[in-house]
PDB file of N, CA and C in Angstrom:
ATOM      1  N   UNK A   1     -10.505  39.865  19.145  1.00  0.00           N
ATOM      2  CA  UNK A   1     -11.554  40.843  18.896  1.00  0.00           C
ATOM      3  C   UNK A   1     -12.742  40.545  19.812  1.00  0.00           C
ATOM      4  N   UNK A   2     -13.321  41.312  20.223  1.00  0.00           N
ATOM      5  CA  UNK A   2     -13.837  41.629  21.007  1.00  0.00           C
ATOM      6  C   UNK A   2     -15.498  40.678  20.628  1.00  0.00           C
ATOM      7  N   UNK A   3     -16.454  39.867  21.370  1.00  0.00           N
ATOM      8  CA  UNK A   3     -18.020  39.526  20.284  1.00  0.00           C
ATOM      9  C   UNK A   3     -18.673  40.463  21.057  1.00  0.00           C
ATOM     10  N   UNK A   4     -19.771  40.443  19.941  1.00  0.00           N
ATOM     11  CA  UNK A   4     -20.738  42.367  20.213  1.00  0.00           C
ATOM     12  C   UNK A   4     -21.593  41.818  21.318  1.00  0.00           C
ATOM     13  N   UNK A   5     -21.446  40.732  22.244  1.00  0.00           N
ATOM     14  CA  UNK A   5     -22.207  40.739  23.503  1.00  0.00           C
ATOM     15  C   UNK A   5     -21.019  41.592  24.504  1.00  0.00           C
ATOM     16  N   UNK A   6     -20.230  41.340  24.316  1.00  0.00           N
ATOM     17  CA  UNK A   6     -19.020  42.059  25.289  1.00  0.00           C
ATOM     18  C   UNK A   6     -19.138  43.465  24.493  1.00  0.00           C
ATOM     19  N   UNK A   7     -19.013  43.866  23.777  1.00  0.00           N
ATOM     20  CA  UNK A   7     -19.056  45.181  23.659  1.00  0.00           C
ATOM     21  C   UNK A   7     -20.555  45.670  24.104  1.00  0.00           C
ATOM     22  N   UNK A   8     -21.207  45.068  23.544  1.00  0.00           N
ATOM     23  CA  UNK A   8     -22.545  45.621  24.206  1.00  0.00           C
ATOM     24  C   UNK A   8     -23.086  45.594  25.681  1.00  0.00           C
ATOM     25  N   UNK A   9     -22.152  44.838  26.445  1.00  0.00           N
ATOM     26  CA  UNK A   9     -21.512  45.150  28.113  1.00  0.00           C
ATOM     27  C   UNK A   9     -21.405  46.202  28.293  1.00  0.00           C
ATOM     28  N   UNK A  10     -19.889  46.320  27.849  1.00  0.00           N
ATOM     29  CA  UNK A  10     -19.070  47.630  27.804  1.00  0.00           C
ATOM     30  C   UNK A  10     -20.003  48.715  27.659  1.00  0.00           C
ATOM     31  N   UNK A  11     -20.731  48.579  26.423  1.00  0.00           N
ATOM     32  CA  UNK A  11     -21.668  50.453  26.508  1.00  0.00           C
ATOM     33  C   UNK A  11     -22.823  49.807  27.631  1.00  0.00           C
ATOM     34  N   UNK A  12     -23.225  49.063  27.994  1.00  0.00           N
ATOM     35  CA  UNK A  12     -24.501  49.530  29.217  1.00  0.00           C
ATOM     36  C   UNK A  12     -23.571  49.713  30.533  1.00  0.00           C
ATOM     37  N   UNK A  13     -22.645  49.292  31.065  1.00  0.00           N
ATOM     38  CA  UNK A  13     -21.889  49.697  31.769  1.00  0.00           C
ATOM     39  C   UNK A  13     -21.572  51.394  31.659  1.00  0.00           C
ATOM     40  N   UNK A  14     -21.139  51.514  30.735  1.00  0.00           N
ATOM     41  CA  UNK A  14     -20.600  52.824  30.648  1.00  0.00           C
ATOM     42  C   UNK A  14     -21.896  53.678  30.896  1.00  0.00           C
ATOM     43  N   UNK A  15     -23.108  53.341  30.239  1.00  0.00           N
ATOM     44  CA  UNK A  15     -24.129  53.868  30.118  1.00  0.00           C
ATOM     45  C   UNK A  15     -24.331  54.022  31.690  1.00  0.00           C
ATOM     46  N   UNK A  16     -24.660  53.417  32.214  1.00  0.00           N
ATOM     47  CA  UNK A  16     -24.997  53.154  33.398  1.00  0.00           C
ATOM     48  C   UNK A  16     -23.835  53.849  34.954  1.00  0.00           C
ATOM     49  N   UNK A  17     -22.575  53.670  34.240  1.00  0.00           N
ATOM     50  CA  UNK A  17     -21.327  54.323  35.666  1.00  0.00           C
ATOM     51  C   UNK A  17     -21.314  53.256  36.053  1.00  0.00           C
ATOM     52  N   UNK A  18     -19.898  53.534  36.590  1.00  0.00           N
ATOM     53  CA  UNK A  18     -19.586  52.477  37.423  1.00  0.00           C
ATOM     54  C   UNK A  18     -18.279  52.811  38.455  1.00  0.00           C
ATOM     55  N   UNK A  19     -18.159  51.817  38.898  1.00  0.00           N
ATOM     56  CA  UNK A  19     -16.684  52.317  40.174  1.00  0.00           C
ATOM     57  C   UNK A  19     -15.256  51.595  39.478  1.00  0.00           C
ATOM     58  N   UNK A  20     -14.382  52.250  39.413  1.00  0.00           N
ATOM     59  CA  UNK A  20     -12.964  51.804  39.129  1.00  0.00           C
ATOM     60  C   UNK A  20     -11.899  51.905  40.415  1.00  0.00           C
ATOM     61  N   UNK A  21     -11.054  50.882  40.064  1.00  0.00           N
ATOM     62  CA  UNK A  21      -9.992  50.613  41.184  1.00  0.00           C
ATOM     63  C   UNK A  21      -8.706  51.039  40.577  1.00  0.00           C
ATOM     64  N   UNK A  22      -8.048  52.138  41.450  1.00  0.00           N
ATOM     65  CA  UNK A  22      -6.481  52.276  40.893  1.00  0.00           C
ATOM     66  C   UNK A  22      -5.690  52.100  42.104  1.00  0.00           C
ATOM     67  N   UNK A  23      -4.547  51.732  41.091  1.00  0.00           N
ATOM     68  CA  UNK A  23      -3.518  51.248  42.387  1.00  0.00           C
ATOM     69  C   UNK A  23      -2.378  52.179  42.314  1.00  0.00           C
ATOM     70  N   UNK A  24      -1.786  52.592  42.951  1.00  0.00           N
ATOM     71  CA  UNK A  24      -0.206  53.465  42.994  1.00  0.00           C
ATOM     72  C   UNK A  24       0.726  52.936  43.839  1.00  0.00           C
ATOM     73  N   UNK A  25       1.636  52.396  43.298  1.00  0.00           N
ATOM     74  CA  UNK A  25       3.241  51.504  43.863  1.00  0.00           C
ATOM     75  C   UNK A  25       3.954  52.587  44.382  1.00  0.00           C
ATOM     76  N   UNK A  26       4.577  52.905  45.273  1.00  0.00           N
ATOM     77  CA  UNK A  26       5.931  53.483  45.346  1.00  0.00           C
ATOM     78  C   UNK A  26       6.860  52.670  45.729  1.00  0.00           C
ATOM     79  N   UNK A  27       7.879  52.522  44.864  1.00  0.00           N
ATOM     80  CA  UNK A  27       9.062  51.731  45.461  1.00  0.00           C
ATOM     81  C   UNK A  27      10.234  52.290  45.838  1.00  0.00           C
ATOM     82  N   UNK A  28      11.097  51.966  46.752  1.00  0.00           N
ATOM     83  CA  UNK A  28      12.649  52.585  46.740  1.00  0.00           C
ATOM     84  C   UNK A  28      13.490  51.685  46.911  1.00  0.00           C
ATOM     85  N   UNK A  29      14.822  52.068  46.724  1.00  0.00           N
ATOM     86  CA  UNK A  29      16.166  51.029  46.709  1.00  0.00           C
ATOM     87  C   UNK A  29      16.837  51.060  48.300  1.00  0.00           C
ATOM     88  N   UNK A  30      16.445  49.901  48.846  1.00  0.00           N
ATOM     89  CA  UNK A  30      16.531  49.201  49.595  1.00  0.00           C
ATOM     90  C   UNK A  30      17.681  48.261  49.970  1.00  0.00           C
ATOM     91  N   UNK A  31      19.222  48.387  50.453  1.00  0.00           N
ATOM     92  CA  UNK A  31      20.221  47.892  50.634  1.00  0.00           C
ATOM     93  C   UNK A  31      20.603  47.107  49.051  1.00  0.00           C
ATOM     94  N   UNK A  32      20.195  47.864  47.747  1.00  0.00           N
ATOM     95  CA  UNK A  32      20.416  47.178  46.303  1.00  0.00           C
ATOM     96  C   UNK A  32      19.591  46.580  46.004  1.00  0.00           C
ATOM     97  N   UNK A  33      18.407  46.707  46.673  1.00  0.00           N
ATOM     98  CA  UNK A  33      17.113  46.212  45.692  1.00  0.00           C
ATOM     99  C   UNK A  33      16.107  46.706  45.976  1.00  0.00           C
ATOM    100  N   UNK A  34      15.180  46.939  45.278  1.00  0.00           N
ATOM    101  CA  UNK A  34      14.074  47.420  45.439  1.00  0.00           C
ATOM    102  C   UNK A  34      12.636  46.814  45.754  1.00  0.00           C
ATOM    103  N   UNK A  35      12.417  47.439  46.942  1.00  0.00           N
ATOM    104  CA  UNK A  35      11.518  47.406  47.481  1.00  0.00           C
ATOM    105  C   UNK A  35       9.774  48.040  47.626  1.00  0.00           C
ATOM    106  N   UNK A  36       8.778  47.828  47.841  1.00  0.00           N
ATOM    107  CA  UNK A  36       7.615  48.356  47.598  1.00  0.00           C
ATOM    108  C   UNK A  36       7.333  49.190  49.694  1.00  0.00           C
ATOM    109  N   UNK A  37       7.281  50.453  49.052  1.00  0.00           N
ATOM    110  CA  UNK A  37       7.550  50.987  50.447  1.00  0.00           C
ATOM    111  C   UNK A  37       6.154  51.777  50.402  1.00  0.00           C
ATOM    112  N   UNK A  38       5.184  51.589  49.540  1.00  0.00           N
ATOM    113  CA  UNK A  38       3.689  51.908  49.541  1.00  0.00           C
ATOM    114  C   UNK A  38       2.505  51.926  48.811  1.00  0.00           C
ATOM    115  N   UNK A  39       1.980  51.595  48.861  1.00  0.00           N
ATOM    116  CA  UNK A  39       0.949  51.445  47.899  1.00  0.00           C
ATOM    117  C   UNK A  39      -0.702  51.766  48.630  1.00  0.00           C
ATOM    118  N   UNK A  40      -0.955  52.643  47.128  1.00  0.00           N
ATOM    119  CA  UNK A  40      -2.527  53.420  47.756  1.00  0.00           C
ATOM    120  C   UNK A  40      -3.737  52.499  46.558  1.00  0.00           C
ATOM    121  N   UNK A  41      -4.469  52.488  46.930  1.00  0.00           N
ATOM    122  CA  UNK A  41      -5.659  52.079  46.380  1.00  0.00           C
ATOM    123  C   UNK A  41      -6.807  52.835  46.525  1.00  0.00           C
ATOM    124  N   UNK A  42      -7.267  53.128  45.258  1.00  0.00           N
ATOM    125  CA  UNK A  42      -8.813  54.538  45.450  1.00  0.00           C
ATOM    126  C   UNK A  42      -9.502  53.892  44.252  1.00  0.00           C
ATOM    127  N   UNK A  43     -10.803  54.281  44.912  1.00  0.00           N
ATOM    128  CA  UNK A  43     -11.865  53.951  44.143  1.00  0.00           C
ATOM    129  C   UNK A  43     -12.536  55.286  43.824  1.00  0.00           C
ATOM    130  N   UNK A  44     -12.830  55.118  42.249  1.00  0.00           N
ATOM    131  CA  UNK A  44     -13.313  56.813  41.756  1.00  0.00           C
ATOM    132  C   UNK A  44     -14.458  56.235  41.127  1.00  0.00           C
ATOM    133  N   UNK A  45     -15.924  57.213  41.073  1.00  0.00           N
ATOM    134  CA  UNK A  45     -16.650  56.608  40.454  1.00  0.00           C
ATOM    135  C   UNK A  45     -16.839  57.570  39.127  1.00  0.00           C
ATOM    136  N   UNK A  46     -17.414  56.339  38.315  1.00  0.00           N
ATOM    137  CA  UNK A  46     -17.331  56.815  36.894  1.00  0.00           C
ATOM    138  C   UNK A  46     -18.773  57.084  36.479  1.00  0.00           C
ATOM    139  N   UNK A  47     -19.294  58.288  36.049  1.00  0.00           N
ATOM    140  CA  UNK A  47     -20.362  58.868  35.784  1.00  0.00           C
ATOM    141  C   UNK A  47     -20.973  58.186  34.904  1.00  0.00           C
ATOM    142  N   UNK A  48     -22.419  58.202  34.711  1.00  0.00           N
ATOM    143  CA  UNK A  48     -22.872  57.383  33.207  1.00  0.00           C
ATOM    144  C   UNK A  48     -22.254  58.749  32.485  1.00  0.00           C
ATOM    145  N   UNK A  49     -22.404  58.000  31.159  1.00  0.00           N
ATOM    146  CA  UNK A  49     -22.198  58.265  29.684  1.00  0.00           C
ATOM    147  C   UNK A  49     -23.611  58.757  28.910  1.00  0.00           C
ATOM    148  N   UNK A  50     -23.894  59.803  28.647  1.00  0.00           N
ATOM    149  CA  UNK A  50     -24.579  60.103  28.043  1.00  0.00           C
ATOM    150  C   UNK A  50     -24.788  59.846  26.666  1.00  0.00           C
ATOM    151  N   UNK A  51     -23.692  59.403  25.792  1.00  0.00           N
ATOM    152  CA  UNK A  51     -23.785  59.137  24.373  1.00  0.00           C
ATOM    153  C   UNK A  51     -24.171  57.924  24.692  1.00  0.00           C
ATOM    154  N   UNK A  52     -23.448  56.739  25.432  1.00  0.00           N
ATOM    155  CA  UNK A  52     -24.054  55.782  25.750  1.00  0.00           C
ATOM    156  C   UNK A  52     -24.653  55.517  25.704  1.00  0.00           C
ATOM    157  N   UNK A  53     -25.469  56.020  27.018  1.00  0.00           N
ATOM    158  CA  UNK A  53     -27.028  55.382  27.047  1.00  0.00           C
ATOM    159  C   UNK A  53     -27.961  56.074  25.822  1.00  0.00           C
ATOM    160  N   UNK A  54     -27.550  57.218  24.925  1.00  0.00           N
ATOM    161  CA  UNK A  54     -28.650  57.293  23.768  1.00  0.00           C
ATOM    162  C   UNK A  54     -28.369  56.264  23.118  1.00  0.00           C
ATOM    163  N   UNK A  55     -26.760  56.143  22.877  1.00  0.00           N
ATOM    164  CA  UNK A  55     -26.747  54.683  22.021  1.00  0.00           C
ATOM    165  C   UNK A  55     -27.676  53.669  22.263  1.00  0.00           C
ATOM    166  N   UNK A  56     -28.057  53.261  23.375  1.00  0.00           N
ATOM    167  CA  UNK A  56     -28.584  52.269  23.851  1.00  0.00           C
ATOM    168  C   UNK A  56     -30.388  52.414  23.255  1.00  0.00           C
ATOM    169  N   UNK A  57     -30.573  53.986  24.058  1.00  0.00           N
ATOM    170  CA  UNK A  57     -32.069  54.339  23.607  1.00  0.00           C
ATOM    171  C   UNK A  57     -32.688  54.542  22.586  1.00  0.00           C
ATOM    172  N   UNK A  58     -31.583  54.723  21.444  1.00  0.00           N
ATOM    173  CA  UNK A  58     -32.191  55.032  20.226  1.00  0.00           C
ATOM    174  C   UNK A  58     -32.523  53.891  19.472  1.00  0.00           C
ATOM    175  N   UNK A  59     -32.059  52.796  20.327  1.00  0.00           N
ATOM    176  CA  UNK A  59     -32.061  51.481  19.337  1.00  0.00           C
ATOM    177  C   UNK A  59     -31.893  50.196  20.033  1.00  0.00           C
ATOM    178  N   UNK A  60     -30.883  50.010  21.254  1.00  0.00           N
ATOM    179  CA  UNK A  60     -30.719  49.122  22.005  1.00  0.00           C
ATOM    180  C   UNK A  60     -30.090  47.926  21.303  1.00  0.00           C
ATOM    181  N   UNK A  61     -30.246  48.129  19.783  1.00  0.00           N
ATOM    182  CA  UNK A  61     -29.720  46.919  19.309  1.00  0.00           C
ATOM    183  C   UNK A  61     -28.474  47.123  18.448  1.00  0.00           C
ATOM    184  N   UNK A  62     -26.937  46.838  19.302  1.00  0.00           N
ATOM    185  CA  UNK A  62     -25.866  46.332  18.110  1.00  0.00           C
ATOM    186  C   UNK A  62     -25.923  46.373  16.828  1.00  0.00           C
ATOM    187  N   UNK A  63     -26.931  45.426  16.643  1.00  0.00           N
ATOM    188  CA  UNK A  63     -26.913  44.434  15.400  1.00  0.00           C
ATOM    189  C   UNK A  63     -26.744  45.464  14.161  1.00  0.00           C
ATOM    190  N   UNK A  64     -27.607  46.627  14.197  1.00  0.00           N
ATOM    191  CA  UNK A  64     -27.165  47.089  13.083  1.00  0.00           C
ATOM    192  C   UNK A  64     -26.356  48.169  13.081  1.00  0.00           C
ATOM    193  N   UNK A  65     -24.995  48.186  13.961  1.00  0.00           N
ATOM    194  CA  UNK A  65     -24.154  48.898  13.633  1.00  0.00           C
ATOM    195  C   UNK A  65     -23.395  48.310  12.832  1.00  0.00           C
ATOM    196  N   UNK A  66     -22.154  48.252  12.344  1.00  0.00           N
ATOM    197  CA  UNK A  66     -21.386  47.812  11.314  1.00  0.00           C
ATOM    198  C   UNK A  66     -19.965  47.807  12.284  1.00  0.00           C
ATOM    199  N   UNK A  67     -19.335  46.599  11.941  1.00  0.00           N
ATOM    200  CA  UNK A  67     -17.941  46.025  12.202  1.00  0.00           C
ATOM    201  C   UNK A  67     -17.388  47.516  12.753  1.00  0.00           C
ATOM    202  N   UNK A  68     -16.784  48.381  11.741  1.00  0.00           N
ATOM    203  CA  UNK A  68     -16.097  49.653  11.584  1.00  0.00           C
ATOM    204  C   UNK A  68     -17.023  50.754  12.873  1.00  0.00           C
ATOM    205  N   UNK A  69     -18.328  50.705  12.867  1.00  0.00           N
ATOM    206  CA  UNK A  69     -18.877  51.585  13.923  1.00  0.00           C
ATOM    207  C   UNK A  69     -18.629  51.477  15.273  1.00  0.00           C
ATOM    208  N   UNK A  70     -18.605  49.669  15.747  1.00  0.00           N
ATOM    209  CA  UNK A  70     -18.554  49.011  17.126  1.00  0.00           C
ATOM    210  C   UNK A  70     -16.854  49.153  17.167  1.00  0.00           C
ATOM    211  N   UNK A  71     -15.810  48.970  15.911  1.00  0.00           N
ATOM    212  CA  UNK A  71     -14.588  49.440  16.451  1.00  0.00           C
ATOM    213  C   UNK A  71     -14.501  50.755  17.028  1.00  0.00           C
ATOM    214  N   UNK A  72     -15.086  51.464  16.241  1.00  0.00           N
ATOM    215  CA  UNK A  72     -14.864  52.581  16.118  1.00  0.00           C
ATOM    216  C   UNK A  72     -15.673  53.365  17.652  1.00  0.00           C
ATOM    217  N   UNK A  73     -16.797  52.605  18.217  1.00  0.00           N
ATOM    218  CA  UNK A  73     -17.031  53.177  19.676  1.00  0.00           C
ATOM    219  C   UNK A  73     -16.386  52.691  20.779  1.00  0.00           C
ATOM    220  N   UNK A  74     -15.472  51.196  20.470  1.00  0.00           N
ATOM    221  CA  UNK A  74     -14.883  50.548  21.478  1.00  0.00           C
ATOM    222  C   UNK A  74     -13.875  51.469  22.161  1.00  0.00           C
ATOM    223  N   UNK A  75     -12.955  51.998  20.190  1.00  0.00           N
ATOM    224  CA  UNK A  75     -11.583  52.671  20.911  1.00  0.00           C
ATOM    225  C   UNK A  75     -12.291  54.042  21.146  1.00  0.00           C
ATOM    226  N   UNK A  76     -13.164  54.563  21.500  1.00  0.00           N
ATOM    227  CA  UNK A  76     -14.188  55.786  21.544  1.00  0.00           C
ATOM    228  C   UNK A  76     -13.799  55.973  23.548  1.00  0.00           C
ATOM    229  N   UNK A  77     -14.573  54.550  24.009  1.00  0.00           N
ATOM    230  CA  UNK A  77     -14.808  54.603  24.618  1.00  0.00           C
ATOM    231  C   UNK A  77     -13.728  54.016  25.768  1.00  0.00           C
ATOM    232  N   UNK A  78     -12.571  53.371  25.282  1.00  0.00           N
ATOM    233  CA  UNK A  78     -11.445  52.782  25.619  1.00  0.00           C
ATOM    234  C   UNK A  78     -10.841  54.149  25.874  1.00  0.00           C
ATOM    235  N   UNK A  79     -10.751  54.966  24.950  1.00  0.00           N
ATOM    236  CA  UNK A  79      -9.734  56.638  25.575  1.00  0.00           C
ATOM    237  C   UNK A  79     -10.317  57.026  26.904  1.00  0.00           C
ATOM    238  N   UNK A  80     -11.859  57.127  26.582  1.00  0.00           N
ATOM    239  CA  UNK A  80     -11.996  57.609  27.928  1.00  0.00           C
ATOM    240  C   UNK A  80     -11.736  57.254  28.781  1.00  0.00           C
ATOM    241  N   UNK A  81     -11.800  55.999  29.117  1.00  0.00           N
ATOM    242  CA  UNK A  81     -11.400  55.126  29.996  1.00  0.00           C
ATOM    243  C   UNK A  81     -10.285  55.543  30.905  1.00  0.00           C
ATOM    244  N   UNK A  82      -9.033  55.602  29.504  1.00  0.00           N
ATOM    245  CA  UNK A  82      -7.856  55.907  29.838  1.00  0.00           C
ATOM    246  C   UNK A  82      -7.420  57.227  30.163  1.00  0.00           C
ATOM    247  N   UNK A  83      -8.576  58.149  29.826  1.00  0.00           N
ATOM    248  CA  UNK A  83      -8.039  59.640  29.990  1.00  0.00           C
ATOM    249  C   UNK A  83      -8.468  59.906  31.518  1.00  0.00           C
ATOM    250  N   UNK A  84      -9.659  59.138  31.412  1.00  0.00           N
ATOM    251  CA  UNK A  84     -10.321  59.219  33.002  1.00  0.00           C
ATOM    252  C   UNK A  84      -8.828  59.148  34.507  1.00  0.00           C
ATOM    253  N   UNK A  85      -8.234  57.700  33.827  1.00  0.00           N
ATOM    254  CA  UNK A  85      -7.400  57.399  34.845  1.00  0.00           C
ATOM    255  C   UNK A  85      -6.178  58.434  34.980  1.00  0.00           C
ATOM    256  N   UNK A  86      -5.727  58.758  33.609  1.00  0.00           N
ATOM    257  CA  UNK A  86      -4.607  59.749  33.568  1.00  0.00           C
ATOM    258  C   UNK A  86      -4.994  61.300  34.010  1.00  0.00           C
ATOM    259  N   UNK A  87      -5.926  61.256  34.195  1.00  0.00           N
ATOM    260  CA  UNK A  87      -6.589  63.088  34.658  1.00  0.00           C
ATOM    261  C   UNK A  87      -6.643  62.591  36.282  1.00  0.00           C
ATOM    262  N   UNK A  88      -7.117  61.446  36.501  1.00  0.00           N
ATOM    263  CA  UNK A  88      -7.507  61.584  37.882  1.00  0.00           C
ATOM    264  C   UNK A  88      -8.960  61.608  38.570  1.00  0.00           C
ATOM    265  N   UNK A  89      -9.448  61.795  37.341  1.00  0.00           N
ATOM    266  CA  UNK A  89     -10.953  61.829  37.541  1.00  0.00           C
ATOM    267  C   UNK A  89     -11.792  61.136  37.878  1.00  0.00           C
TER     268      UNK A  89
END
């Protein structure tokens, strides 16, 4: 589990944008084995977060969210993450 200094990373980061790295493999079969015949690397940048940073402004302080709230913005903010990469965005 995650301690609420690392999550409280996570939202000023987000708050803030940042740059992500993706990688794309292509491999093919190669005299019965497979081989890596390319690979791309892009950097996309990631916009601030507007809920974020109110999170941040309305209070700046963790402390009094509750166990269940900080889960509950981690995997919030973990989808996006992931939807970001799966859209392409």
């Amino acid at each position: 589990m995650k301690t609420r200094d690392e999550i409280l990373d996570a939202v000023v980061r987000r708050a803030c944008g940042y740059e992500a790295k993706e990688t794309v493999e292509e491999y093919a079969v190669v005299d019965g084995s497979l081989e890596l015949v390319k690979r791309k690397i892009t950097t996309k940048d990631v916009p601030p977060d507007i809920a974020a940073a109110k999170m941040i402004m309305d209070g700046g302080d963790i402390s009094d969210l509750s166990d269940e709230q900080l889960e509950a913005e981690k995997k919030r903010l973990i989808e996006q993450l992931n939807n970001l990469g799966e859209n392409g965005e």
